[in-house]
C-alpha atoms as a PDB file:
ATOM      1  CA  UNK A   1     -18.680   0.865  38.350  1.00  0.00           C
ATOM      2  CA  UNK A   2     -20.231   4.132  39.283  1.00  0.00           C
ATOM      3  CA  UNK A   3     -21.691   7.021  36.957  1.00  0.00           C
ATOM      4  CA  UNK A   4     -19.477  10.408  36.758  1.00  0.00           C
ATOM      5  CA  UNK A   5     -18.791  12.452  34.174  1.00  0.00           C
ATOM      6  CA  UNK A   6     -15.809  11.760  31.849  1.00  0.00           C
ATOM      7  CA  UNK A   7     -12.134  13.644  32.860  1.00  0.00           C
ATOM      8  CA  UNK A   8     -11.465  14.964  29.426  1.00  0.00           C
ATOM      9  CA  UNK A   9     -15.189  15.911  27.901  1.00  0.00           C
ATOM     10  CA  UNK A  10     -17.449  16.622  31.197  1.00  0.00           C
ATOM     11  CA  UNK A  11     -20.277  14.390  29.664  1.00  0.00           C
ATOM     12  CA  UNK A  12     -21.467  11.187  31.284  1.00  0.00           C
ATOM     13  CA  UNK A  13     -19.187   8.230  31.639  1.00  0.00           C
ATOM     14  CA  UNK A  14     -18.337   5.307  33.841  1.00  0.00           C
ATOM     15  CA  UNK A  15     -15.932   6.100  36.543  1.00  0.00           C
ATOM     16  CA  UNK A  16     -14.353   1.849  36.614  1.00  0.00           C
ATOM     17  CA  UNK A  17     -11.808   2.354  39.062  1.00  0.00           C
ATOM     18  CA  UNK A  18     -10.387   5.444  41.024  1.00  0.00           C
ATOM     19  CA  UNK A  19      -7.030   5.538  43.168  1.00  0.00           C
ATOM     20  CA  UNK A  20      -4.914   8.341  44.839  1.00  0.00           C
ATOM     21  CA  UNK A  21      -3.066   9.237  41.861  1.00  0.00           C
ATOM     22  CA  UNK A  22      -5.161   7.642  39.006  1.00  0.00           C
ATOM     23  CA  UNK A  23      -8.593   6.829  37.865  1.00  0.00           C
ATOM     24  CA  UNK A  24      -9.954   4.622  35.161  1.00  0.00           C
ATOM     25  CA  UNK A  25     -13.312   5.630  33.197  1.00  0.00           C
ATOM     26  CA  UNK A  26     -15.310   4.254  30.279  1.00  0.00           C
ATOM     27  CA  UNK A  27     -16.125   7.038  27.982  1.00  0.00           C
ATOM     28  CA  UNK A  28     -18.131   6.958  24.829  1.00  0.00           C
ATOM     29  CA  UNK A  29     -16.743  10.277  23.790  1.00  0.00           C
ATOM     30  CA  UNK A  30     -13.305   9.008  24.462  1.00  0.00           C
ATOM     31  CA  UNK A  31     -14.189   6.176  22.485  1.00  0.00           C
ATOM     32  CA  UNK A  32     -13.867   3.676  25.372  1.00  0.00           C
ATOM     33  CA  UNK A  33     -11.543   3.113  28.337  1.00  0.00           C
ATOM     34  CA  UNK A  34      -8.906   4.973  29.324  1.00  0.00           C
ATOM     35  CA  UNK A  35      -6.745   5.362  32.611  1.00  0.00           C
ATOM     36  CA  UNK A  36      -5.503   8.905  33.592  1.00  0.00           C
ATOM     37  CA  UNK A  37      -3.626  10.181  36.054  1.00  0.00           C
ATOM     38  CA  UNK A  38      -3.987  12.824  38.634  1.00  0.00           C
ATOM     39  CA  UNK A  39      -1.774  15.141  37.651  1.00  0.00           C
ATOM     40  CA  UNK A  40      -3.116  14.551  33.654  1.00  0.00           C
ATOM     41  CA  UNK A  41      -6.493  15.631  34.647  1.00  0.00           C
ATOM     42  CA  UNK A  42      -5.569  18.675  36.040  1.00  0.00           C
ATOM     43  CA  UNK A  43      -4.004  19.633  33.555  1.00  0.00           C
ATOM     44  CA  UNK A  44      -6.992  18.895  31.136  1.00  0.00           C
ATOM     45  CA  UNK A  45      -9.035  21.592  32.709  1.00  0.00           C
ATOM     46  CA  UNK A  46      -7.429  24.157  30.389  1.00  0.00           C
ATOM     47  CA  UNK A  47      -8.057  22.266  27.351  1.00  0.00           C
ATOM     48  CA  UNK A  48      -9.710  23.623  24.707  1.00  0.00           C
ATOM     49  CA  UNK A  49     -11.817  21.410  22.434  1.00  0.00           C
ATOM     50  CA  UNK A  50      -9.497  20.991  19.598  1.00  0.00           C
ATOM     51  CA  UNK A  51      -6.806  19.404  22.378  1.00  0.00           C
ATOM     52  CA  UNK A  52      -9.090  17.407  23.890  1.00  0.00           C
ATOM     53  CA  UNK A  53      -9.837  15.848  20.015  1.00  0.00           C
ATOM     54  CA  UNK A  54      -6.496  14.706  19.073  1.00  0.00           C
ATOM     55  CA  UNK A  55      -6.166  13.580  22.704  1.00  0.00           C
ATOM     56  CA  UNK A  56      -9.318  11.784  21.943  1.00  0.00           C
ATOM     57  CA  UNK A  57      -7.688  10.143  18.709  1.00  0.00           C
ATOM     58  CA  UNK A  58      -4.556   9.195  20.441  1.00  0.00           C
ATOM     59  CA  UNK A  59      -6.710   7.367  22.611  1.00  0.00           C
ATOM     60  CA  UNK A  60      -8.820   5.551  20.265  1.00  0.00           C
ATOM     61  CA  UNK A  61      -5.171   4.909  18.362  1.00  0.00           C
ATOM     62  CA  UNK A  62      -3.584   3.332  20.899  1.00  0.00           C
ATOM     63  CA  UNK A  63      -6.777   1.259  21.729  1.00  0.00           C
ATOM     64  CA  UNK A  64      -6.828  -0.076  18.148  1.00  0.00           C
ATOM     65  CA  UNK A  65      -3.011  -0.955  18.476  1.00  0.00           C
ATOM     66  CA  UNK A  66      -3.790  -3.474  21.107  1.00  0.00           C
ATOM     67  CA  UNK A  67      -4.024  -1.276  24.201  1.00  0.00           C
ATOM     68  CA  UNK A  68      -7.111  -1.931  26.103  1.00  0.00           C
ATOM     69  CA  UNK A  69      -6.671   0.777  28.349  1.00  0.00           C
ATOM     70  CA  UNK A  70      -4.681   3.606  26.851  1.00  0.00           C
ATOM     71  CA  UNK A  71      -2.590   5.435  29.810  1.00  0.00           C
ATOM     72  CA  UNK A  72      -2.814   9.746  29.878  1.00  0.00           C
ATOM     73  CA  UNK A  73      -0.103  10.658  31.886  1.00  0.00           C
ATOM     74  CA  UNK A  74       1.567  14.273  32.052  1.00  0.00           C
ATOM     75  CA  UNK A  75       4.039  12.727  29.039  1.00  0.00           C
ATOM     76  CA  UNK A  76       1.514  11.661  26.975  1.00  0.00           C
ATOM     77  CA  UNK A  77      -0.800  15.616  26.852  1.00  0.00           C
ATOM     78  CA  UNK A  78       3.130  16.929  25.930  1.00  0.00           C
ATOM     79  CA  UNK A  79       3.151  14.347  22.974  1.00  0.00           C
ATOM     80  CA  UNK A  80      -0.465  15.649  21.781  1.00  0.00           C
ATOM     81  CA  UNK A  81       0.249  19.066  22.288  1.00  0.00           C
ATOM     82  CA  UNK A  82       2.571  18.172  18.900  1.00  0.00           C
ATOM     83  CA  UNK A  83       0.201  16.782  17.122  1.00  0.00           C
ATOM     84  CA  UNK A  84      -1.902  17.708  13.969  1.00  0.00           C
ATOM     85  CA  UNK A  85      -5.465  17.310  13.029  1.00  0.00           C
ATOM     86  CA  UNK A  86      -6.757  14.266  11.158  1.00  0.00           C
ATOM     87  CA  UNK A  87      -6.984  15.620   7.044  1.00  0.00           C
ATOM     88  CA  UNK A  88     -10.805  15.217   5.830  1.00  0.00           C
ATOM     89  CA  UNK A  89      -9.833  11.960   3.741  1.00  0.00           C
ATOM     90  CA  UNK A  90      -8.631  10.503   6.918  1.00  0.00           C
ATOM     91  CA  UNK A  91     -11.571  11.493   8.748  1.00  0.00           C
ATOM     92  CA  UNK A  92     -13.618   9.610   5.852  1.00  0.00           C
ATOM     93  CA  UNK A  93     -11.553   6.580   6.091  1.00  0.00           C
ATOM     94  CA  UNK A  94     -11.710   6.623   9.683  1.00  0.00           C
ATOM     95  CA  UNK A  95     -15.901   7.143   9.590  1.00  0.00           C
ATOM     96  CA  UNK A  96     -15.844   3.862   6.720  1.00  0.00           C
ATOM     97  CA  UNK A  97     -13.791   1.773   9.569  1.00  0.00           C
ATOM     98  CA  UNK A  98     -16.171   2.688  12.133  1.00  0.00           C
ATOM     99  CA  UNK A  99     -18.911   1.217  10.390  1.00  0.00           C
ATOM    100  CA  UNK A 100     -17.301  -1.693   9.016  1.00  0.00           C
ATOM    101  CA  UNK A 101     -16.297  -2.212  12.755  1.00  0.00           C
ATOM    102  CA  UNK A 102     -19.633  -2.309  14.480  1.00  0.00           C
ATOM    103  CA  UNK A 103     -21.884  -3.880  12.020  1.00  0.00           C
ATOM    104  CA  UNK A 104     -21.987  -7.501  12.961  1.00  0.00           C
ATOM    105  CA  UNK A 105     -24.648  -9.117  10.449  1.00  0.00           C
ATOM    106  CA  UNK A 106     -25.043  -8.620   6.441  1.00  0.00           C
ATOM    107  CA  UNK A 107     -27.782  -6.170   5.931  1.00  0.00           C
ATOM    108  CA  UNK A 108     -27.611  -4.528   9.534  1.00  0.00           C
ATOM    109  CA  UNK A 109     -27.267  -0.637   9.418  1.00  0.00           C
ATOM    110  CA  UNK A 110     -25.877   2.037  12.678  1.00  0.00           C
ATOM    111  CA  UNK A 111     -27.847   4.356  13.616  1.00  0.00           C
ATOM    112  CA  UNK A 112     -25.683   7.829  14.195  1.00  0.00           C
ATOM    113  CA  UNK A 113     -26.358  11.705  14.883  1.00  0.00           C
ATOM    114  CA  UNK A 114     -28.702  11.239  18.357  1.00  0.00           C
ATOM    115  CA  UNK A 115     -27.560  13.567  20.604  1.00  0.00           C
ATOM    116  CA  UNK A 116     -25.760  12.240  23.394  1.00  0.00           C
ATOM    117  CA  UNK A 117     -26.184   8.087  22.269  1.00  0.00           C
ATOM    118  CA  UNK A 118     -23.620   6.052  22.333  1.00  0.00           C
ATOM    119  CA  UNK A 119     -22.706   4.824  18.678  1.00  0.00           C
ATOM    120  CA  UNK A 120     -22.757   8.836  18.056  1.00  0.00           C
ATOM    121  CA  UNK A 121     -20.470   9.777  20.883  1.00  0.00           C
ATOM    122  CA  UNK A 122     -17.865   6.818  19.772  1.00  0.00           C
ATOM    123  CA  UNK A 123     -18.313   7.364  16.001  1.00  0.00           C
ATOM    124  CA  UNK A 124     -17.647  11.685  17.006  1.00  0.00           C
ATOM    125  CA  UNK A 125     -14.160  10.247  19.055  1.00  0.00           C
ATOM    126  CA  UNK A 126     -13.146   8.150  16.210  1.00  0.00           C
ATOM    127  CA  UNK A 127     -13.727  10.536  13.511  1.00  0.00           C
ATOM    128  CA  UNK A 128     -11.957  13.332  14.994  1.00  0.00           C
ATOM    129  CA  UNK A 129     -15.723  15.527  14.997  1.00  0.00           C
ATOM    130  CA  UNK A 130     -16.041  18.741  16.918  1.00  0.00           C
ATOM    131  CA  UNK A 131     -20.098  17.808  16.658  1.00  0.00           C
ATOM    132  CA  UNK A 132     -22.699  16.106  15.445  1.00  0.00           C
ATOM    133  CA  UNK A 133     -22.931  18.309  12.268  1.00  0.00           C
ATOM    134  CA  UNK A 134     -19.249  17.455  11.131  1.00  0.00           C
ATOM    135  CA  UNK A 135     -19.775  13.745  11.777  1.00  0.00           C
ATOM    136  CA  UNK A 136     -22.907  13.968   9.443  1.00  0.00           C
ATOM    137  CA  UNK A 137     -21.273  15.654   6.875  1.00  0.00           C
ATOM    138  CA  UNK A 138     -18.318  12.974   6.453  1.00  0.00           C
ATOM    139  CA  UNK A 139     -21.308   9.929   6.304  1.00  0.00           C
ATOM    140  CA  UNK A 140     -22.696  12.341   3.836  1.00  0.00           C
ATOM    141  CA  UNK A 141     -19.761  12.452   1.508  1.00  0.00           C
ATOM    142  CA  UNK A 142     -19.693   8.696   2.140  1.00  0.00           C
ATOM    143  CA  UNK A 143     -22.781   8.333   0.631  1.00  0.00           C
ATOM    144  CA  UNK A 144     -22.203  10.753  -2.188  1.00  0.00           C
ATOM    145  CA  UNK A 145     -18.865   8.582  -3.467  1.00  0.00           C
ATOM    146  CA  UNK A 146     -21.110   5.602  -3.089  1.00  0.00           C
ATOM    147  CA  UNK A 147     -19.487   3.804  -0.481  1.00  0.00           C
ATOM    148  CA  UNK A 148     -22.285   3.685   2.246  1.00  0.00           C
ATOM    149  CA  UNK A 149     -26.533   3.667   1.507  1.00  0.00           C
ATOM    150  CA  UNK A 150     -28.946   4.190   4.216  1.00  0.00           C
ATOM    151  CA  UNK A 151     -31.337   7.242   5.358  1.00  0.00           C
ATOM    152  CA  UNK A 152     -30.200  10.706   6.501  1.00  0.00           C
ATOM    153  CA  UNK A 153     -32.265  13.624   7.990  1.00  0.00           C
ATOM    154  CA  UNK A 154     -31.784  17.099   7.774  1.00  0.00           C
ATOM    155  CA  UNK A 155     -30.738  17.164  11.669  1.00  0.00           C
ATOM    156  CA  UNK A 156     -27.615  14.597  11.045  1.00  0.00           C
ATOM    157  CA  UNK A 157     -29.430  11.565  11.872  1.00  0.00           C
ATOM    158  CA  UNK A 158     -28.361   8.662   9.783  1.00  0.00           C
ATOM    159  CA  UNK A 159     -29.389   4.809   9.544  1.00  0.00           C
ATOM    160  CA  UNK A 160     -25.846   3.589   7.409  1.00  0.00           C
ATOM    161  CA  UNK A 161     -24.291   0.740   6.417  1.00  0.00           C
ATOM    162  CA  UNK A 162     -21.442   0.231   3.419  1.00  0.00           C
ATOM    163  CA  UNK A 163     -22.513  -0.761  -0.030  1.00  0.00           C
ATOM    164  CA  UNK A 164     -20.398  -3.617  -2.291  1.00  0.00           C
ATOM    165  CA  UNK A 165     -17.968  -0.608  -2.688  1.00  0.00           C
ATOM    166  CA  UNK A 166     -17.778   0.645   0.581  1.00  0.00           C
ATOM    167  CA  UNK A 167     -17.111  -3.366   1.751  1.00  0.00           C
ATOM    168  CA  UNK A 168     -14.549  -3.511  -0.383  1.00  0.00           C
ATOM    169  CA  UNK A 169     -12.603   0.308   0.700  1.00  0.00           C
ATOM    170  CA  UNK A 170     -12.771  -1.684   4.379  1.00  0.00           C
ATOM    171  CA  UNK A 171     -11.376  -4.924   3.313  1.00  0.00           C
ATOM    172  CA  UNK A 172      -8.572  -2.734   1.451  1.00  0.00           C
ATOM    173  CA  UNK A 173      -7.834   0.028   3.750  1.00  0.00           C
ATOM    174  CA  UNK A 174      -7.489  -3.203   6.667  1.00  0.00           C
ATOM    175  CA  UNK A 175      -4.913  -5.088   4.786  1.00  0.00           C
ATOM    176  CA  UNK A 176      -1.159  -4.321   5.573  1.00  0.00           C
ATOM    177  CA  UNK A 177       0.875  -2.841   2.461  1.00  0.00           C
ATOM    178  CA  UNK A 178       2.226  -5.925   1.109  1.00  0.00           C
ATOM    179  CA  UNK A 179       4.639  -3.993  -2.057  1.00  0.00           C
ATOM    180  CA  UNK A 180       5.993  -2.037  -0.226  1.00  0.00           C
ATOM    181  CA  UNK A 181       9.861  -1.861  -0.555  1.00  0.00           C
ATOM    182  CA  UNK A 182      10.986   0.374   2.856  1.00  0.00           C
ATOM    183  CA  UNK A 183      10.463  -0.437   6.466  1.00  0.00           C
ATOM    184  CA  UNK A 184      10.308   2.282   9.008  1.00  0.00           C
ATOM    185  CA  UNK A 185      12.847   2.076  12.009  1.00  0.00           C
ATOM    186  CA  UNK A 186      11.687   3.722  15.673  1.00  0.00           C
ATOM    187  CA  UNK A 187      14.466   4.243  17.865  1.00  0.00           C
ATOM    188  CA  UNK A 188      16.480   6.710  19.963  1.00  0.00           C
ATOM    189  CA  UNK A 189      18.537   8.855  17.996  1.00  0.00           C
ATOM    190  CA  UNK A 190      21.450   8.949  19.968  1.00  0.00           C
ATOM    191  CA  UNK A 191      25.664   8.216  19.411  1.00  0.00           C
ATOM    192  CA  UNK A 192      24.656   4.656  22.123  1.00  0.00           C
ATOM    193  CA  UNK A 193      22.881   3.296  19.432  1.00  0.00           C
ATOM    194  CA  UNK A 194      24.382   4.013  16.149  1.00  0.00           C
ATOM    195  CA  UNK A 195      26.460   0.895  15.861  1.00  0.00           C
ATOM    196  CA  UNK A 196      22.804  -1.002  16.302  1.00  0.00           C
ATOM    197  CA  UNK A 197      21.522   0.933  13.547  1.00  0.00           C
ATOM    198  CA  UNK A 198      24.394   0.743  11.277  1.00  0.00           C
ATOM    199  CA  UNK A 199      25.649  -2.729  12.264  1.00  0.00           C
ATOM    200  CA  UNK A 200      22.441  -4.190  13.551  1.00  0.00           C
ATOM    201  CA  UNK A 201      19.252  -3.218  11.679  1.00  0.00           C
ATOM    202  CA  UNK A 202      20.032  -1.524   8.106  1.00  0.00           C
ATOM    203  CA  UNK A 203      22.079  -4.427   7.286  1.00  0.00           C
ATOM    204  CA  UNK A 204      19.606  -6.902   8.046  1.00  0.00           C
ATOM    205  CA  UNK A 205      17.093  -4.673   6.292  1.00  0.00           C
ATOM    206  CA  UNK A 206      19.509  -4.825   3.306  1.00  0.00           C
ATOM    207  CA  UNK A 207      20.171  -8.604   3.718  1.00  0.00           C
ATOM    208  CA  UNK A 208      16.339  -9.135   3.711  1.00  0.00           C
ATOM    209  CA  UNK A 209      15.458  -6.815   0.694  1.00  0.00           C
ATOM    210  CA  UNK A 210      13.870  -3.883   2.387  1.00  0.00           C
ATOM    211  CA  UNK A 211      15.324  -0.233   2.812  1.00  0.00           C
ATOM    212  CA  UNK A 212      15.221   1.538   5.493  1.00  0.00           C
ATOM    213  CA  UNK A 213      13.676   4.612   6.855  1.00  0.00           C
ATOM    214  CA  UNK A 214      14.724   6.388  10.043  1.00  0.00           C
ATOM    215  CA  UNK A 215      13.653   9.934  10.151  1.00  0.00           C
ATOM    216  CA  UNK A 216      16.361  11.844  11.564  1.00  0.00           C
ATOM    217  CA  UNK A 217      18.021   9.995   7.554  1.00  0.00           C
ATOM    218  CA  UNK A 218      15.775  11.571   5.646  1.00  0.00           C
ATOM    219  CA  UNK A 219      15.654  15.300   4.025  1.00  0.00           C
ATOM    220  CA  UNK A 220      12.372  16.882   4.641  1.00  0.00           C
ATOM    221  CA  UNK A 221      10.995  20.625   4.819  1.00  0.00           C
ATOM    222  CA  UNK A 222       7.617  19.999   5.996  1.00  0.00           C
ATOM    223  CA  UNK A 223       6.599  19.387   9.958  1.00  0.00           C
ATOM    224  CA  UNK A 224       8.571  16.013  11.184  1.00  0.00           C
ATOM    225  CA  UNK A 225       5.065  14.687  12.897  1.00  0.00           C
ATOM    226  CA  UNK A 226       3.505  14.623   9.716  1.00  0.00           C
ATOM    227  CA  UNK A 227       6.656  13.341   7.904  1.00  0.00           C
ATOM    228  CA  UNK A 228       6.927  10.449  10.269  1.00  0.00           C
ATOM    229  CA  UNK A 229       3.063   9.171   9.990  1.00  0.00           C
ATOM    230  CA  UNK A 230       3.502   9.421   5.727  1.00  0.00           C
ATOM    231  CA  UNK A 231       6.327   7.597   6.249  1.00  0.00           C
ATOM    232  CA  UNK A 232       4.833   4.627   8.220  1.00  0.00           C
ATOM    233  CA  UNK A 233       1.569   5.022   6.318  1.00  0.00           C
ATOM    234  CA  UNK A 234       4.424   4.110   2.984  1.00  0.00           C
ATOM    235  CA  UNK A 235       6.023   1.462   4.804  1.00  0.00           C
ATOM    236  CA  UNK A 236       5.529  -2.416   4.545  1.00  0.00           C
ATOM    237  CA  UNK A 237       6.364  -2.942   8.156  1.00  0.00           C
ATOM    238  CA  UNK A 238       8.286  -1.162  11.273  1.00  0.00           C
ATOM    239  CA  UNK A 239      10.741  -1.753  13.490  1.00  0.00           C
ATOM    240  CA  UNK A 240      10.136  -0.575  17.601  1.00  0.00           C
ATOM    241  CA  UNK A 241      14.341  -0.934  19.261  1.00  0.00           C
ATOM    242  CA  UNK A 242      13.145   0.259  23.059  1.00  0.00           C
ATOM    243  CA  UNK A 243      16.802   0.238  23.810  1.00  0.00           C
ATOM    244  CA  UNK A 244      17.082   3.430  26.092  1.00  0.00           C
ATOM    245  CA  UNK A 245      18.714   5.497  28.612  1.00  0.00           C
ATOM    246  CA  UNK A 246      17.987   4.294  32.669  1.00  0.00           C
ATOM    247  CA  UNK A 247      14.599   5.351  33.241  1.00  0.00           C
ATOM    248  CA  UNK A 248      14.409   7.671  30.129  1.00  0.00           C
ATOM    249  CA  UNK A 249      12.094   5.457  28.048  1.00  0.00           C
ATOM    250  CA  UNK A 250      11.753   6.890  24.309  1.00  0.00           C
ATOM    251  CA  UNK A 251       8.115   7.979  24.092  1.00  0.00           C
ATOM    252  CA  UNK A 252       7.866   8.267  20.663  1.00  0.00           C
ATOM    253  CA  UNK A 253       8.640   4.964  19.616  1.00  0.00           C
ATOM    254  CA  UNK A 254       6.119   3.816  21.968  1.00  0.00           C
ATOM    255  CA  UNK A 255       3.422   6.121  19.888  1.00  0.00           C
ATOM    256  CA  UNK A 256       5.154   4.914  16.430  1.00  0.00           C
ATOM    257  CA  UNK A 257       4.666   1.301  17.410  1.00  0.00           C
ATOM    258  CA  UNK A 258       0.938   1.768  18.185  1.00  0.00           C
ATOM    259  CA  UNK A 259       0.329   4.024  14.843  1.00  0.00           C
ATOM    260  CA  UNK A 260       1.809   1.680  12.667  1.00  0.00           C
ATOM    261  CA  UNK A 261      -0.541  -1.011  14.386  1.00  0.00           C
ATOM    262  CA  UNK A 262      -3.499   1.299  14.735  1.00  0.00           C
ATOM    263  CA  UNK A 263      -2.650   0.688  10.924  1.00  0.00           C
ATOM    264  CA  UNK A 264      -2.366  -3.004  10.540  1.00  0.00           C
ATOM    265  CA  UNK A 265       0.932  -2.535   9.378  1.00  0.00           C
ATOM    266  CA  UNK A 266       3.158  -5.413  11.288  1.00  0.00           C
ATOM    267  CA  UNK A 267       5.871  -4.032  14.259  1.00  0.00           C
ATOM    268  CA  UNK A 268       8.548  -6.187  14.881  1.00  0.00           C
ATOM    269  CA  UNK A 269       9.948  -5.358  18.687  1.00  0.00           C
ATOM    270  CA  UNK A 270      13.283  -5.309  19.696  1.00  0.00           C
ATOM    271  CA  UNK A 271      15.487  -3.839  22.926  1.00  0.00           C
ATOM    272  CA  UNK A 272      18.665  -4.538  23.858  1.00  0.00           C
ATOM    273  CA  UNK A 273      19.214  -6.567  27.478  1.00  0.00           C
ATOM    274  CA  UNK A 274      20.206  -3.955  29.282  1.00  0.00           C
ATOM    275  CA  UNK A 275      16.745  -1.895  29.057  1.00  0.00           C
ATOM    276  CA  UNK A 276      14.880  -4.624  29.870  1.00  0.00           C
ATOM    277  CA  UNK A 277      13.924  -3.293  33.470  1.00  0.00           C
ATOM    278  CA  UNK A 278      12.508  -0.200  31.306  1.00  0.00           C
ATOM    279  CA  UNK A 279       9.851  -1.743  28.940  1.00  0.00           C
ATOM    280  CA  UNK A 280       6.639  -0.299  29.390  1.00  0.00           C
ATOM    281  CA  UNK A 281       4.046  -3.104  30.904  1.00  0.00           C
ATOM    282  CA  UNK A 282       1.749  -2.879  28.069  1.00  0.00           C
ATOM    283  CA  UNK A 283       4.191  -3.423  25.497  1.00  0.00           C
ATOM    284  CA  UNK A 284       5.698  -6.685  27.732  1.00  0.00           C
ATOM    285  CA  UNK A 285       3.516  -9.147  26.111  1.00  0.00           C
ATOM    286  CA  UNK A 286       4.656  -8.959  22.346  1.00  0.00           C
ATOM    287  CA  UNK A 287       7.552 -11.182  21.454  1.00  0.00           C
ATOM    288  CA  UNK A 288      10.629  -8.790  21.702  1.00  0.00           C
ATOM    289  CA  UNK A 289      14.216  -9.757  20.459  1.00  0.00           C
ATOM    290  CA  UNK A 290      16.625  -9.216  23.236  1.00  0.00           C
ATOM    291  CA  UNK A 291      19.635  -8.077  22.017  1.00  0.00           C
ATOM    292  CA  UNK A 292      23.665  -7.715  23.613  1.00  0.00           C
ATOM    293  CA  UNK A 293      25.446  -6.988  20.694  1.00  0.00           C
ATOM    294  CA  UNK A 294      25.144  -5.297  16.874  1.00  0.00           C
ATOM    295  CA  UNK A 295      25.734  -8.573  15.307  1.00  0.00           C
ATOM    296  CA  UNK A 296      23.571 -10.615  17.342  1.00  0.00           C
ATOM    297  CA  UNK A 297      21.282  -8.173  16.594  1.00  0.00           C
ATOM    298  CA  UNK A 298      21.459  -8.444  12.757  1.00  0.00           C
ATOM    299  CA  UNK A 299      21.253 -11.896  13.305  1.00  0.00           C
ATOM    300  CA  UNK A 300      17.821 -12.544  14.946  1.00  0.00           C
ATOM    301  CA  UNK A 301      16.272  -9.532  12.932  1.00  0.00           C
ATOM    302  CA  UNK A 302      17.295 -10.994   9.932  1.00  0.00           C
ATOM    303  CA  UNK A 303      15.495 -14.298  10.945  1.00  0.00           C
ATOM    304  CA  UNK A 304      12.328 -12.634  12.306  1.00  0.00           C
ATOM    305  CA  UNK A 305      11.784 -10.366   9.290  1.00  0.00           C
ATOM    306  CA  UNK A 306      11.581 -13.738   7.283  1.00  0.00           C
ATOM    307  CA  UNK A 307       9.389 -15.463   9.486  1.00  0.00           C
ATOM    308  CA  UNK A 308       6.876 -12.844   9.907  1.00  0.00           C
ATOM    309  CA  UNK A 309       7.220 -10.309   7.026  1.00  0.00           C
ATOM    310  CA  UNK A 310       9.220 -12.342   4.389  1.00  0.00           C
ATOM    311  CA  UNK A 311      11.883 -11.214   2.042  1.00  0.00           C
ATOM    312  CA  UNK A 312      11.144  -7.604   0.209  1.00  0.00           C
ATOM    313  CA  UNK A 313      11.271  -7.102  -3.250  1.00  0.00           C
ATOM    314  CA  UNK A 314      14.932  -4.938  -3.782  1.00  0.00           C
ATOM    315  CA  UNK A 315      18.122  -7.065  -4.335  1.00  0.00           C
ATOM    316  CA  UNK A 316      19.426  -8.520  -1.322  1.00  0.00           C
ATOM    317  CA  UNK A 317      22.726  -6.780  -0.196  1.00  0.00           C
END
């Protein structure tokens, strides 16, 4: 471990591993770890600020999915270049989690808003902030709807920790949607996988008392980025299907899979045998069903959805 200066903010980090075409730092601003590639870094240098915080949020995203050390390759700075800023109520939400993350013992507090320490430069990633001014603000409005106590300077400096209310928003905003009637399916969008969709999936969705969502099905007017996130945000659980051209993996079911359980809403994995050789590494370990045909599809989804998610609450067709 040797001291550098992080890739994507130019402030002191932890440079954990470097190699001809990657490196791998700890960053406080980038809320942790994070491997990037050559190529990736260059192009951060003409990043402004705003890029570099919802690159910043994808990161700290994918590391509450599961991913210990989320990958920035050249793919991944295209897939944030599409991306919108956090609203302030997810900002707020997102400031609430951070405490109710890092506060160990009843009756401890954080201590935020120090230039340049730690918990500031993680609690700044996580919250989207520009500065140490916006963080303060959102711990401010916090503490004006009652869900945090503690004491706050003039400067942004802030001892915090939730109140009975504020305990109770974290406990709620951590638990998956249980009512939730619709499931959200990932997948490639293409005529090589419609009879899996139409064969494979909706009918076992049907069969198991859920509806389902896929977003090139739906009517919508606004952007599709943000129509896809309200749509998993609505959804009980979601459905990853890797299945993909040779060595054309789908990247955004790989960042729907990790939103949903950046959200602690359940993903049930599938792929069909012949894309095996494709799955990404970090997505290896989860229990996929392996799939040859439409039916044998339906069939193990079917059994999986009530094993792990149970039966939803619309008639079963």
């Amino acid at each position: 471990m040797a001291a550098t200066v992080c890739a994507i903010w130019k402030i002191p980090a932890q440079l954990l591993e470097s190699a001809g075409e990657f490196q791998v730092f700890d960053s406080p601003r980038a809320g942790g770890k994070y491997w990037i590639s050559g190529t990736a870094i260059g192009q951060i240098l003409s990043f402004n600020d705003r890029a570099k915080r919802l690159l910043t949020t994808w990161i700290c995203e994918q590391r509450r999915a599961g991913v210990e050390i989320p990958k920035v390759s050249h793919g991944v700075l295209d897939l944030v270049k599409s991306r919108q800023e956090l609203r302030v109520t997810e900002r707020l939400t997102a400031a609430l989690l951070f405490l109710g993350r890092n506060i160990r013992n009843l009756g401890d507090h954080i201590s935020v808003g120090e230039e340049g320490e730690a918990n500031t430069l993680r609690c700044m990633a996580e919250t989207e902030s520009n500065d140490v001014n916006q963080m303060s603000q959102l711990f401010t409005m916090l503490h004006d709807t009652g869900y945090i106590q503690g004491s706050f300077s003039l400067g942004g400096y802030c001892e915090a920790c939730p109140t009975a209310a504020g305990w109770r928003e974290i406990d709620r905003l951590s638990q998956p949607k249980s009512d939730s009637s619709q499931a959200f399916v990932a997948m490639w969008f293409s005529p090589a996988t419609n009879d899996a969709y139409s064969f494979g999936i909706a009918p076992a969705l049907s069969a198991s008392g859920y509806k389902a969502v896929r977003i090139d099905k739906k009517e919508h007017n606004s952007k599709i980025d943000d129509e896809i996130i309200a749509e998993i945000r609505r959804s009980r659980f979601l459905i990853a299907d890797f299945t993909c051209e040779p060595k054309n993996v789908r990247g955004g079911v790989y960042y729907e899979a990790g939103f949903a359980q950046g959200l602690g809403i359940p993903v049930i994995w599938t792929c069909r045998n012949t894309t095996l050789d494709d799955l990404h590494f970090d997505t290896r370990q989860y229990s996929h069903i392996i799939w040859k045909t439409p039916a044998d599809l339906f069939t193990q989804l079917k059994n999986r959805i009530g094993a792990t998610v149970g039966d939803g609450p619309l008639p079963k067709v």
